[in-house]
Protein backbone atom coordinates (compact mmCIF):
# COMPACT_ATOMS: atom_id res chain seq x y z
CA UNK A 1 25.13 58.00 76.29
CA UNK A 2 22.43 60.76 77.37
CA UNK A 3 19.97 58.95 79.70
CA UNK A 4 17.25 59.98 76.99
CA UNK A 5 18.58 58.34 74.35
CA UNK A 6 18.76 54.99 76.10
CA UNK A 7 15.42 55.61 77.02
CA UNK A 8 14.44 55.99 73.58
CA UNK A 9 16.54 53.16 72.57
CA UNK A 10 14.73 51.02 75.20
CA UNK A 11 11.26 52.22 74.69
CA UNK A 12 12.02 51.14 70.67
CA UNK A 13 12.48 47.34 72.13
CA UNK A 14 9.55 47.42 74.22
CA UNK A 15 7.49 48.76 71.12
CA UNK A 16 8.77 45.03 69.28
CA UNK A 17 8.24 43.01 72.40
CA UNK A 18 4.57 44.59 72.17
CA UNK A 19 4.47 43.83 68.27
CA UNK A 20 6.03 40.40 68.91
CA UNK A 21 3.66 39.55 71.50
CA UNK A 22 0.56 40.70 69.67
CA UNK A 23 1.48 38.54 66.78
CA UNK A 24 1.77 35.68 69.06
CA UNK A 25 -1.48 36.30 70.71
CA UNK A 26 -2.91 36.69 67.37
CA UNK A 27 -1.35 33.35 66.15
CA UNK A 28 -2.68 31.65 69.82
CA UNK A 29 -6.34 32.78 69.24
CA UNK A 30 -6.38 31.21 65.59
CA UNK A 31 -5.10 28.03 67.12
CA UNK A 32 -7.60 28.02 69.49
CA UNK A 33 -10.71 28.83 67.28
CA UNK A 34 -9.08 25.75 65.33
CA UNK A 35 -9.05 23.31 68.33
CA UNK A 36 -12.87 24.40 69.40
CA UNK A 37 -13.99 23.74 65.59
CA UNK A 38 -12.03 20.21 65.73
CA UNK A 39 -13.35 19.53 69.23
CA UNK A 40 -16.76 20.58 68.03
CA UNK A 41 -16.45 17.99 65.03
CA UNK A 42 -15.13 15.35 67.36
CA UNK A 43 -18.25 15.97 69.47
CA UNK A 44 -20.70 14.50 66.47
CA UNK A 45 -18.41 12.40 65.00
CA UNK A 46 -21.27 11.39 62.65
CA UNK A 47 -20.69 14.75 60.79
CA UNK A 48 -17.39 13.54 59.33
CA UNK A 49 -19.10 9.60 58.31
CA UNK A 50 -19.10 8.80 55.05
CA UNK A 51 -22.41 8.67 53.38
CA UNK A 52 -22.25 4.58 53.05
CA UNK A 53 -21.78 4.29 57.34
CA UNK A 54 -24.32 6.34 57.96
CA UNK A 55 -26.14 4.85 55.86
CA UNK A 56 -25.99 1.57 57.04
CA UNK A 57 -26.36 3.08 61.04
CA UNK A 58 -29.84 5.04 59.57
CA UNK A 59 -31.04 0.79 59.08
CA UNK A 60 -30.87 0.54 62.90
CA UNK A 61 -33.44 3.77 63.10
CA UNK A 62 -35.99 1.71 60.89
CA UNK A 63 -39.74 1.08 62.69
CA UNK A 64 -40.31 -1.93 64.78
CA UNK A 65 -40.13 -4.11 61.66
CA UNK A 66 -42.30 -7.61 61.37
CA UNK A 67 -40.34 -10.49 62.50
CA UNK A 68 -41.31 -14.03 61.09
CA UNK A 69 -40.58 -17.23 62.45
CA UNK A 70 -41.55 -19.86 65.24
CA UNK A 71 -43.57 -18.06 67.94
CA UNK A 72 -42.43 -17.10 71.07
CA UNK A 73 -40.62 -19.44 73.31
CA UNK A 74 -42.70 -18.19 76.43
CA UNK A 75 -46.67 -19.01 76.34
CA UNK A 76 -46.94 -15.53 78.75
CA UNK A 77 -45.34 -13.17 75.92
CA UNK A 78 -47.46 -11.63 73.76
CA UNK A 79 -48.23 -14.10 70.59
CA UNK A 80 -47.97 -11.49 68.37
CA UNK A 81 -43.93 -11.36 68.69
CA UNK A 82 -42.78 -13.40 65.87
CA UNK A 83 -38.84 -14.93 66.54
CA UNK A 84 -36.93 -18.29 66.70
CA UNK A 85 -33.73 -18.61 67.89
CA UNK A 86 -30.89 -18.57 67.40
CA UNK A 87 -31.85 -17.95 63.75
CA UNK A 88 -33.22 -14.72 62.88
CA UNK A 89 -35.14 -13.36 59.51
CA UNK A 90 -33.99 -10.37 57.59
CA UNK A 91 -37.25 -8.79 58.72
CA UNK A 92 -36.31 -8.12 62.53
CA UNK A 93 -37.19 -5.87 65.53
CA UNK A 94 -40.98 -6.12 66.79
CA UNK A 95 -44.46 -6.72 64.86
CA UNK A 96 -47.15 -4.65 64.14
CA UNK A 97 -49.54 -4.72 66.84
CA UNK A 98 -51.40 -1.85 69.08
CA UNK A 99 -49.89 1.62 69.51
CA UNK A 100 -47.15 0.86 66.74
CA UNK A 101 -47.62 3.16 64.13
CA UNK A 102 -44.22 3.90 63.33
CA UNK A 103 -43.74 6.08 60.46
CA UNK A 104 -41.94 8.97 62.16
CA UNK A 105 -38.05 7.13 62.34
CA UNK A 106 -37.58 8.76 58.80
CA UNK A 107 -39.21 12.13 59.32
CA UNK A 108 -37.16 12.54 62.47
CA UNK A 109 -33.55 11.86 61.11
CA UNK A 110 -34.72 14.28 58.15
CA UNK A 111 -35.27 17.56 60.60
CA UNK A 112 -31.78 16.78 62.08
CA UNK A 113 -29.62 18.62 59.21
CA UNK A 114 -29.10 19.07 55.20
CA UNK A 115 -26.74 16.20 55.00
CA UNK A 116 -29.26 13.35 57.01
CA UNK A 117 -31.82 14.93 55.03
CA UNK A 118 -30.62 14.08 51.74
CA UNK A 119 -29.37 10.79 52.77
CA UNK A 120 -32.68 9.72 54.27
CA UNK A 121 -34.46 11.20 51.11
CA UNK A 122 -31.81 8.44 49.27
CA UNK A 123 -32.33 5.42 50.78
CA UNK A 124 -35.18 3.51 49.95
CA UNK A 125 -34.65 1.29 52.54
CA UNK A 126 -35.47 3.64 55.15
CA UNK A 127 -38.90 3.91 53.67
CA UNK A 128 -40.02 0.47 52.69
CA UNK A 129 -41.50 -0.57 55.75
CA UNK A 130 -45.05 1.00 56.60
CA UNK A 131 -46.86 0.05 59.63
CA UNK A 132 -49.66 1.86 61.52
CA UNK A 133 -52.05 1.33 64.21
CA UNK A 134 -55.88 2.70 63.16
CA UNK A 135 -57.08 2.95 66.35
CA UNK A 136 -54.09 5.05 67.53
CA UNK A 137 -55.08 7.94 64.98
CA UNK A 138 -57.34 11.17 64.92
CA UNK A 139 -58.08 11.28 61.58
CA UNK A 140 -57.04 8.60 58.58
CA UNK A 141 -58.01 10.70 56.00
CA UNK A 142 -54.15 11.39 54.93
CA UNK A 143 -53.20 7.90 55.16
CA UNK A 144 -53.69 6.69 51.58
CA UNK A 145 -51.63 9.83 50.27
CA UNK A 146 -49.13 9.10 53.32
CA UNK A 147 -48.57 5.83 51.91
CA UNK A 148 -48.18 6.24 48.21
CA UNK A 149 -45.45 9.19 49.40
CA UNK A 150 -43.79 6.06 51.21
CA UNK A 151 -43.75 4.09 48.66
CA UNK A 152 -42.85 6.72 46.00
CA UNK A 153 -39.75 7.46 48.61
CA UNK A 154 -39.21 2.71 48.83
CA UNK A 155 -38.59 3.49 45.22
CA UNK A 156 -38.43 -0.40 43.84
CA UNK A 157 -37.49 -1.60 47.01
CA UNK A 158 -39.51 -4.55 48.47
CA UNK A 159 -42.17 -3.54 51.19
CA UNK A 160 -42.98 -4.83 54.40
CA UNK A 161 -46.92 -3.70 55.51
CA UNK A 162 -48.40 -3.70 58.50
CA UNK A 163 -51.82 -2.24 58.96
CA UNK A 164 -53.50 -2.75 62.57
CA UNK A 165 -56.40 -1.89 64.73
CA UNK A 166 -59.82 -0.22 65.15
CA UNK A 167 -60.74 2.94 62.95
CA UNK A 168 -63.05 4.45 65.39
CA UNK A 169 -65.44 6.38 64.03
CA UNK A 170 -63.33 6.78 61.07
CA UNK A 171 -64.86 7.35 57.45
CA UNK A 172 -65.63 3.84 55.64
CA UNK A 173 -64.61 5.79 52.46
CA UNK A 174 -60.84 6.73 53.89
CA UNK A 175 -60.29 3.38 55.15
CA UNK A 176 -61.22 2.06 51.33
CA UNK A 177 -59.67 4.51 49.63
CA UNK A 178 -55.69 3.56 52.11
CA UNK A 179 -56.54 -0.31 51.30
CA UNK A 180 -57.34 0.73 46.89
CA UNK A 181 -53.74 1.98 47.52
CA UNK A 182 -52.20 -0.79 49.67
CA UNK A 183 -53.50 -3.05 46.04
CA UNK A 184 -52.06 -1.02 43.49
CA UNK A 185 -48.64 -1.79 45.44
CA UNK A 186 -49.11 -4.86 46.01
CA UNK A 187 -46.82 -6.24 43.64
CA UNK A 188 -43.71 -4.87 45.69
CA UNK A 189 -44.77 -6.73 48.68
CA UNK A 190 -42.37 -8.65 50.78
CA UNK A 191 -44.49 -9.37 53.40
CA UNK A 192 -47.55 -8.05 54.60
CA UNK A 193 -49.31 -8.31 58.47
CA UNK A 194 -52.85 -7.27 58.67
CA UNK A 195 -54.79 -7.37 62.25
CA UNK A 196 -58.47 -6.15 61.40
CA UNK A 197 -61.55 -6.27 62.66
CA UNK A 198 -64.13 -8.30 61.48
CA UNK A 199 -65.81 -5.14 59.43
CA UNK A 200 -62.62 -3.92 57.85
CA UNK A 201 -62.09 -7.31 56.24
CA UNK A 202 -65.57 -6.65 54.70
CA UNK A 203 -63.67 -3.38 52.92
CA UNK A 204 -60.86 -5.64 51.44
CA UNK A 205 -60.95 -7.42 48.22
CA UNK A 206 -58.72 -9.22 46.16
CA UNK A 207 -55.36 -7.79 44.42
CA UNK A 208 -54.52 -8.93 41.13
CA UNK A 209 -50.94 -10.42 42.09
CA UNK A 210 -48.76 -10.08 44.67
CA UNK A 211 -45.38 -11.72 43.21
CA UNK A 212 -42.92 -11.00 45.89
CA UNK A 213 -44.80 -12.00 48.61
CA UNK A 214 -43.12 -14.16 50.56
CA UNK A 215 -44.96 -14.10 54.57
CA UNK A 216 -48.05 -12.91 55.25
CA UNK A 217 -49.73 -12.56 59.30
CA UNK A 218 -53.40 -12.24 59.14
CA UNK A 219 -55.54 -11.57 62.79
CA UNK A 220 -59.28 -10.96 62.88
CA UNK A 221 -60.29 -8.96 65.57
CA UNK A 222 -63.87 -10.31 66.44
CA UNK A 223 -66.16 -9.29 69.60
CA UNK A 224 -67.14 -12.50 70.35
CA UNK A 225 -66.18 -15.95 70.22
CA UNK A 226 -64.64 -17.20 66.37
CA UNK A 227 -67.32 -18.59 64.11
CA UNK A 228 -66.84 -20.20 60.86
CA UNK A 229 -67.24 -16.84 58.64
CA UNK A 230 -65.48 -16.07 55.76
CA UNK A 231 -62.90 -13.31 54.57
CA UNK A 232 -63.89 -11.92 51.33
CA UNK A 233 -60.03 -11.22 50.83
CA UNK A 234 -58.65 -13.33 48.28
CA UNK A 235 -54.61 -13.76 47.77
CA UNK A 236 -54.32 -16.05 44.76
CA UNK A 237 -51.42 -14.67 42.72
CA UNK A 238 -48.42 -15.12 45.16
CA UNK A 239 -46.16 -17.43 43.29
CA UNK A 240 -43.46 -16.88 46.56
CA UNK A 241 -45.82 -17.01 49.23
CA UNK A 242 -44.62 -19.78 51.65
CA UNK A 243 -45.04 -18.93 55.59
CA UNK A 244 -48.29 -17.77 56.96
CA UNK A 245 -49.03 -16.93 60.44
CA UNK A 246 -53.23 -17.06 61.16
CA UNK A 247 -54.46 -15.76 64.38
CA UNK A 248 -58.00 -16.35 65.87
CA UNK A 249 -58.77 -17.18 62.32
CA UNK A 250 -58.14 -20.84 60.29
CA UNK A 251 -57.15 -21.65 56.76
CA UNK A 252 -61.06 -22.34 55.66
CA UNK A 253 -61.67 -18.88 56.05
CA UNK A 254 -59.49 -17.42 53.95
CA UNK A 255 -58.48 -17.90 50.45
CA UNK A 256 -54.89 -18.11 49.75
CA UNK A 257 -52.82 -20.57 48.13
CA UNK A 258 -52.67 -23.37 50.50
CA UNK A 259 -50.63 -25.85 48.24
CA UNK A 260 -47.38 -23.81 47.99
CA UNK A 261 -47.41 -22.97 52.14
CA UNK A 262 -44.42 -24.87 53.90
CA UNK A 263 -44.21 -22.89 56.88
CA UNK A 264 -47.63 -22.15 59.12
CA UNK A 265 -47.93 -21.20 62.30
CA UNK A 266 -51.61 -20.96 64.18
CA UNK A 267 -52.24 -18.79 67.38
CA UNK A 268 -55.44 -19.40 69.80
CA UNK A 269 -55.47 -23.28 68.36
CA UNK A 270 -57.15 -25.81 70.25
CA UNK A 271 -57.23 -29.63 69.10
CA UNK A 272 -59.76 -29.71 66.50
CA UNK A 273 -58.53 -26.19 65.11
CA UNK A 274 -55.01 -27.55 64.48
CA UNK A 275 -56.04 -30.93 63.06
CA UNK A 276 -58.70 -28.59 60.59
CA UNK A 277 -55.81 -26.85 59.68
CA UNK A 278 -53.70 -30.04 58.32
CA UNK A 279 -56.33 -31.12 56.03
CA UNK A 280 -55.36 -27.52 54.34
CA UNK A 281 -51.45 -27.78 54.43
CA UNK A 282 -50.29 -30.50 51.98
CA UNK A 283 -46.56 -29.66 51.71
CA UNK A 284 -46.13 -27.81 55.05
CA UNK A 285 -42.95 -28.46 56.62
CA UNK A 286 -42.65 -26.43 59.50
CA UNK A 287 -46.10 -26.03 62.14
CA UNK A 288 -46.40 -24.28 65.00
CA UNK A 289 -49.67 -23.84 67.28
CA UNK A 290 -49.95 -21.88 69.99
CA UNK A 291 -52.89 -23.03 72.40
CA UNK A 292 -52.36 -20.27 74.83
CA UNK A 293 -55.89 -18.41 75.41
CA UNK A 294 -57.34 -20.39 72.97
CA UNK A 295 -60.65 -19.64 70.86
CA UNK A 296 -63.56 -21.73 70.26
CA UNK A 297 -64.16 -22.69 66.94
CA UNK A 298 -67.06 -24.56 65.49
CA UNK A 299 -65.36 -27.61 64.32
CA UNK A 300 -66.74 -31.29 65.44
CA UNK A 301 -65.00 -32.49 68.47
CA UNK A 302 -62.46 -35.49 67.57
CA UNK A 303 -62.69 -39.22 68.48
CA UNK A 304 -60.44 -41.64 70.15
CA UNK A 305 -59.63 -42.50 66.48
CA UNK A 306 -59.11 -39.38 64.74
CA UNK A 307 -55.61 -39.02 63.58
CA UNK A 308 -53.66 -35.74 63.37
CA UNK A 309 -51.88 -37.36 60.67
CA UNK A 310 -49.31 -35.53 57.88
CA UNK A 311 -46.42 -37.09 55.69
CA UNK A 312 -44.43 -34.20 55.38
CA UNK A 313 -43.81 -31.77 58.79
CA UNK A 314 -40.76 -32.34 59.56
CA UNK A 315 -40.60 -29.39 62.72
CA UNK A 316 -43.30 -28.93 65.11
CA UNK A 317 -43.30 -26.87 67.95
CA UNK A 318 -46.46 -26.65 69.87
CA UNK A 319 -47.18 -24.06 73.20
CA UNK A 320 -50.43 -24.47 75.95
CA UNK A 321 -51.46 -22.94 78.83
CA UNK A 322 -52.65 -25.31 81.67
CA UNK A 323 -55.26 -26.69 79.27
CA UNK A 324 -53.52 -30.16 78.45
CA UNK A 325 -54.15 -29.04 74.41
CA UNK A 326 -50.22 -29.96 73.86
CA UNK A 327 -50.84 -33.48 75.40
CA UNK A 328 -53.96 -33.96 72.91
CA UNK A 329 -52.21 -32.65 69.99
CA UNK A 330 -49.07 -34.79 70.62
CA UNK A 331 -51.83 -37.95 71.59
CA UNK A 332 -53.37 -37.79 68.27
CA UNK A 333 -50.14 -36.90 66.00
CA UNK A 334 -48.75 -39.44 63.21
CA UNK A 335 -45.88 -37.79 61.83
CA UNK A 336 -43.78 -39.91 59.84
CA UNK A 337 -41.19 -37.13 58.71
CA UNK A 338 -41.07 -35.44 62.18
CA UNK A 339 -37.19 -34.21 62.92
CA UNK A 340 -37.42 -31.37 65.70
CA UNK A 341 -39.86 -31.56 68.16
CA UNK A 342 -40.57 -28.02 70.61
CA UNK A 343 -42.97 -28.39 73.77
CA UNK A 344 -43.90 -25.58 75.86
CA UNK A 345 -46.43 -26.40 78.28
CA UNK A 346 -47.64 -25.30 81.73
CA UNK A 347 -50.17 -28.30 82.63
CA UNK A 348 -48.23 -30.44 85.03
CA UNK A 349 -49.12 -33.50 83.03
CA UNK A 350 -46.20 -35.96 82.39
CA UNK A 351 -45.80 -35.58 78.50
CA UNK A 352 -42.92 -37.67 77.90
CA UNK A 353 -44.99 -41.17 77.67
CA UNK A 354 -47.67 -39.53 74.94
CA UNK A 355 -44.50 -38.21 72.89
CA UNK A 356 -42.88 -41.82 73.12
CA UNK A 357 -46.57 -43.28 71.81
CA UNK A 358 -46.20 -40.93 68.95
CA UNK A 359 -42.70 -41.67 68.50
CA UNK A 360 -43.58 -45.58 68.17
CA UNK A 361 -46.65 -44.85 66.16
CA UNK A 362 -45.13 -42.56 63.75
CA UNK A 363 -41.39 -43.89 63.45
CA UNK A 364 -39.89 -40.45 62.73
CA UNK A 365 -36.27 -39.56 62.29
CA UNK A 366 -36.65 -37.67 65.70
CA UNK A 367 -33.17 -35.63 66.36
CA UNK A 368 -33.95 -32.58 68.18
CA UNK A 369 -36.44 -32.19 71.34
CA UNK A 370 -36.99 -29.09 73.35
CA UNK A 371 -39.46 -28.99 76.37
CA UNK A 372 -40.16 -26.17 78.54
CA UNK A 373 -41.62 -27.16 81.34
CA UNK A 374 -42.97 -25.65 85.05
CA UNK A 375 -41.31 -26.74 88.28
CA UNK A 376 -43.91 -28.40 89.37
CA UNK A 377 -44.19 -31.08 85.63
CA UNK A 378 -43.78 -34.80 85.95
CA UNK A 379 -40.66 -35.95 84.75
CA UNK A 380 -41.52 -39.19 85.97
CA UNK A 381 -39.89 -42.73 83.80
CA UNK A 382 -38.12 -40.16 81.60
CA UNK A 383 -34.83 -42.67 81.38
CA UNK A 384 -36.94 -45.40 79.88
CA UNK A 385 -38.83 -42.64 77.72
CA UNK A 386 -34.81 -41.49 76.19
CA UNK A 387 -33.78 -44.74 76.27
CA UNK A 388 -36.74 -45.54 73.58
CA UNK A 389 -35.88 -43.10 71.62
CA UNK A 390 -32.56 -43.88 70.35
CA UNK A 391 -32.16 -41.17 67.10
CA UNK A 392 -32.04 -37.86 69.62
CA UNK A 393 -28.95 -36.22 69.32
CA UNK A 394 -29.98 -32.16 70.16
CA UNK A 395 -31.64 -32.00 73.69
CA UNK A 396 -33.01 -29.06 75.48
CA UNK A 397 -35.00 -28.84 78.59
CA UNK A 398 -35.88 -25.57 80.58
CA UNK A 399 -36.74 -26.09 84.22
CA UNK A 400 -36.74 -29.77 84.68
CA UNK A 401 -37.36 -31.27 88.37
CA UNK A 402 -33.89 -31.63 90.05
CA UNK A 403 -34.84 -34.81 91.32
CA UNK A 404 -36.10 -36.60 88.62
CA UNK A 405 -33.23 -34.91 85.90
CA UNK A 406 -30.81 -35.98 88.00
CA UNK A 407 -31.90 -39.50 88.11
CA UNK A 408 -32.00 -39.77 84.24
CA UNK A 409 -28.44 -38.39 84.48
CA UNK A 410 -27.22 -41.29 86.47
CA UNK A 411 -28.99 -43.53 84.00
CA UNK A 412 -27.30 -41.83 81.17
CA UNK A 413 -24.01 -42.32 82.88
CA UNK A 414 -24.15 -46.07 83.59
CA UNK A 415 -26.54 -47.62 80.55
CA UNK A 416 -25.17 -46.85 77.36
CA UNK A 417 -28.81 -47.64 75.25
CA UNK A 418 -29.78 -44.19 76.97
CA UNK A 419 -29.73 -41.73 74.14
CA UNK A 420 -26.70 -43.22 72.74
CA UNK A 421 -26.18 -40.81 69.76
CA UNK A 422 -26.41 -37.84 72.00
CA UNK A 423 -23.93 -34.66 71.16
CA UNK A 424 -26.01 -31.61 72.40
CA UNK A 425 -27.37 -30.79 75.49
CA UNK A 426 -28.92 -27.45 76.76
CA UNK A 427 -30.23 -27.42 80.71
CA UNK A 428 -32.05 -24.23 81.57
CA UNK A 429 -32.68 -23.77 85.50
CA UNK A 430 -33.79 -21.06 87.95
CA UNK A 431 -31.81 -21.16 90.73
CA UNK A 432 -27.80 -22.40 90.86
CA UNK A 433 -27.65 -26.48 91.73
CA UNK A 434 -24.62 -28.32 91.84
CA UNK A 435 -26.55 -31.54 91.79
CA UNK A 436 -27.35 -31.18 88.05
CA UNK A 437 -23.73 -29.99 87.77
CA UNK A 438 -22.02 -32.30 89.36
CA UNK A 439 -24.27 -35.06 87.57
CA UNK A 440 -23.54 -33.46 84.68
CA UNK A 441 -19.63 -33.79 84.72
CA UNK A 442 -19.77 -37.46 85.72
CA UNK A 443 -22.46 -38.76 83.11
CA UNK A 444 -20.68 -36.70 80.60
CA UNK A 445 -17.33 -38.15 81.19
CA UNK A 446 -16.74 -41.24 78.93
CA UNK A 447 -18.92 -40.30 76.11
CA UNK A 448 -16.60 -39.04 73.16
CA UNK A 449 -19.54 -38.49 70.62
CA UNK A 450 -20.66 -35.07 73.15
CA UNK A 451 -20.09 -32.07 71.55
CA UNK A 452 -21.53 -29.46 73.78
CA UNK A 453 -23.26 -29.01 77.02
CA UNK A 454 -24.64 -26.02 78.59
CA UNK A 455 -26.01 -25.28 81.62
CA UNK A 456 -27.97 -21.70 82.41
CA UNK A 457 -29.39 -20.19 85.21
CA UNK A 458 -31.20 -17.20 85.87
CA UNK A 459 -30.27 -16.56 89.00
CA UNK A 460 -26.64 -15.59 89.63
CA UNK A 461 -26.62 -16.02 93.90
CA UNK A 462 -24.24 -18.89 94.14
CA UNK A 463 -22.43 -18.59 91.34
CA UNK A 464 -18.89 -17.64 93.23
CA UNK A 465 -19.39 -20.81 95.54
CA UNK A 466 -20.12 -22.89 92.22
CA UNK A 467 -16.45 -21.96 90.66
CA UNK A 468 -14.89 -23.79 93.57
CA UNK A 469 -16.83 -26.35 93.55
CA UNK A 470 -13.87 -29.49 93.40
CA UNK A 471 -14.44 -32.13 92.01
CA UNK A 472 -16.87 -31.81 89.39
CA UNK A 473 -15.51 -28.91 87.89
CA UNK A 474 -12.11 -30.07 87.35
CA UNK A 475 -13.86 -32.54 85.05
CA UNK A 476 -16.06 -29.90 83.02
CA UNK A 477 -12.88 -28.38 82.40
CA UNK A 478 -11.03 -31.47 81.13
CA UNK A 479 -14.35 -32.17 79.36
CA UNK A 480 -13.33 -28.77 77.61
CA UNK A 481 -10.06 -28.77 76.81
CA UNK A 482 -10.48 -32.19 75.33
CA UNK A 483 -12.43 -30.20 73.04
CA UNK A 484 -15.86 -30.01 73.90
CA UNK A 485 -17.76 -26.92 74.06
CA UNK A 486 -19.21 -26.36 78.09
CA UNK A 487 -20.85 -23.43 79.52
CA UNK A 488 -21.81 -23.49 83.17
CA UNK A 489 -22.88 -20.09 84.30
CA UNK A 490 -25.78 -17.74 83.57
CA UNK A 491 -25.98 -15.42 80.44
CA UNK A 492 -23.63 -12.86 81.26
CA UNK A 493 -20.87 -15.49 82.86
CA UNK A 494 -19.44 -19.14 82.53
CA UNK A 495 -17.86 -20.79 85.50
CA UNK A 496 -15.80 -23.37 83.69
């Protein structure tokens, strides 16, 4: 064959290797514009969600919300921060206090794309909770239109309010005109948290009904020292209304429906405030007052014989500073139906004798106690004060004295009449000790009507050494494989 015709011949196969080739190159670039799109998609995985999960992962975006319930375990926390645990409300995540106004969660997931943008516009939920701050705005003329557009967006969902703060040098007229519209909502109220001053109470009147209402926080913000003035706000038509939460401010000064409250919790409470606010409470279950920083109100001081005296609280939980007002509270209690007792106190006082005197004068069913105490309290006598008090079965103490804790643990261990129906215990320390540990195991040995024991601390140096620590901790584990539930650690770790 001529040398030009297998030229041609091989130039002709070269020409369909090219074609070949570009086909496949072709074929390789459409693959890979594929793969970047998927990996693109798999990079915001939330594109490809289906409306109902995103949904529910927009709730988590919602504004601080405003969380009702006992008051904070911790006198130093702020006392507006409403939680009890382990139980929490369906209202969660914050309050409304200073430099929350939170209204932009929903505008912001809106400018993200189309999609959030008409799934925010479609839940309700995402718009039923309005809460600002007065003093943290420029200008509050836009606030009663802001709000009707939030609650035209809540739909008929129910509506959680929270209006706080100073409106410096704000118009009298927009401030009236954002609380005529807070009234003609009123009746899709859930529950509602107003911290005013003194002079924007004088703007608020009453609202014809409020039929959902089911909590309601109420703070006056006053410049000097609480007097016995009067709210002209009036809340009469609230058929569901049953916790309230008054701060700086007691029951005599504002008008709501006092009969149907079972739940009440009072902030800045001395003595005389707390035992004013009884007379008020008829069929209140649940009271909490928090003596930390607190006011002076003009109520008559109380005698010797003054009783603090109500037939149907059953849980109490009371909070001081280093004022002794839990002591005098607890002094001058009769509660017959008293179940759960909570003390939080920072005066070094011994309080367990004045809760036994209660105890004796009141004869309550008393099961649960919780004290949280300093490291320098008296814990003095406290086996014969738990030996009195034979119907405890739930026990928690926070920082007791080593010393004195572990004597009533070797009391517990060798004299049966010592809380004899006890099943819970919950120990709270700040450094590691294996005394109360090692107590622990042994007093807890023998008693098969334990169900649970934990022990926390919150620091975690000498936690390794405490896994090995023999003896004692071969028994907290036969303690729980027998069945019982122990944790010996600190929150992120258990050593048994």
């Amino acid at each position: 064959m001529p040398a030009s015709a297998v030229a041609r011949a091989r130039l002709s196969e070269v020409n369909a290797l090219i074609l070949d080739h570009k086909k496949a190159l072709h074929d390789l670039k459409l693959e890979k514009y594929e793969l970047q799109r998927q990996l693109q998609d798999a990079t915001f995985p939330v594109v490809d969600l289906p409306v109902e999960i995103a949904t529910e992962i927009f709730r988590y975006v919602l504004p601080g919300s405003l969380r009702m319930g006992l008051e904070s375990q911790q006198p130093e926390r702020d006392d507006s921060d409403w939680g009890e645990e382990p139980h929490q409300d369906p209202i969660t995540n914050g309050s409304c206090d200073y430099g929350r106004t939170n209204l932009a969660a929903p505008l912001l997931l809106m400018h993200v794309c189309r999609q959030w943008r008409a799934i925010v516009l479609e839940m309700p939920a995402l718009w039923s909770t309005f809460m600002v701050d007065l003093s943290d705005l420029h200008s509050h003329g836009l606030l009663a239109a802001r709000f009707e557009e939030w609650t035209q967006r809540a739909a008929n969902f129910p509506l959680t309010v929270g209006i706080c703060g100073r409106s410096y040098g704000a118009d009298p007229l927009d401030i009236i005109k954002l609380f005529d519209a807070l009234g003609r909502h009123a009746q899709q109220f859930q529950h509602l948290e107003l911290h005013l001053p003194l002079e924007d109470w004088q703007l608020l009147q009453e609202w014809d009904a409020t039929p959902h209402l089911t909590s309601f926080v109420v703070r006056v913000e006053l410049d000097s020292e609480p007097s016995n003035m009067q709210t002209p706000f009036q809340l009469k038509n609230a058929p569901l209304l049953r916790r309230v939460k008054l701060c700086s401010i007691v029951p005599s000064q504002l008008e709501l429906p006092w009969a149907q409250i079972t739940e009440f919790t009072g902030v800045h409470y001395q003595l005389e405030a707390a035992f004013h606010s009884i007379q008020h409470l008829p069929n209140v279950t649940r009271c909490h007052f928090n003596a930390f920083n607190s006011a002076f109100f003009l109520f008559p001081t109380l005698m010797a014989g003054d009783r603090l005296r109500h037939p149907h609280i059953r849980h109490m939980v009371l909070i001081d500073d280093e004022k002794e007002y839990v002591s005098k509270i607890i002094s001058h209690a009769i509660l017959p139906s008293l179940s759960s007792l909570e003390v939080t106190t920072a005066h070094k006082s011994n309080i367990l004798p004045m809760i036994a005197a209660m105890v004796i004068d009141s004869s309550p069913p008393l099961t649960k106690l919780v004290l949280r105490m300093g490291s320098q309290h008296v814990f003095g006598a406290a086996q014969h004060f738990f030996k009195s008090i034979s119907t405890l079965t739930d026990i928690t103490i926070e920082y007791p004295p080593p010393s004195a804790f572990c004597a009533l643990l070797r009391a517990f261990e060798t004299d049966k009449e010592v809380l004899p129906n006890l099943e819970h215990m919950d120990i709270r320390c700040a450094a590691i000790d294996q005394g109360i540990v090692s107590e622990c195991a042994s007093a807890f040995t023998g008693r098969p009507q334990l169900r649970s024991l934990r022990i926390m601390f919150d620091r975690v140096e000498g936690l390794d050494s405490l896994k090995f620590g023999g003896e004692f901790m071969q028994l907290l584990r036969q303690l729980k494989q027998g069945g019982m539930y122990v944790y010996v650690g600190t929150e992120m770790e258990s050593v048994v």
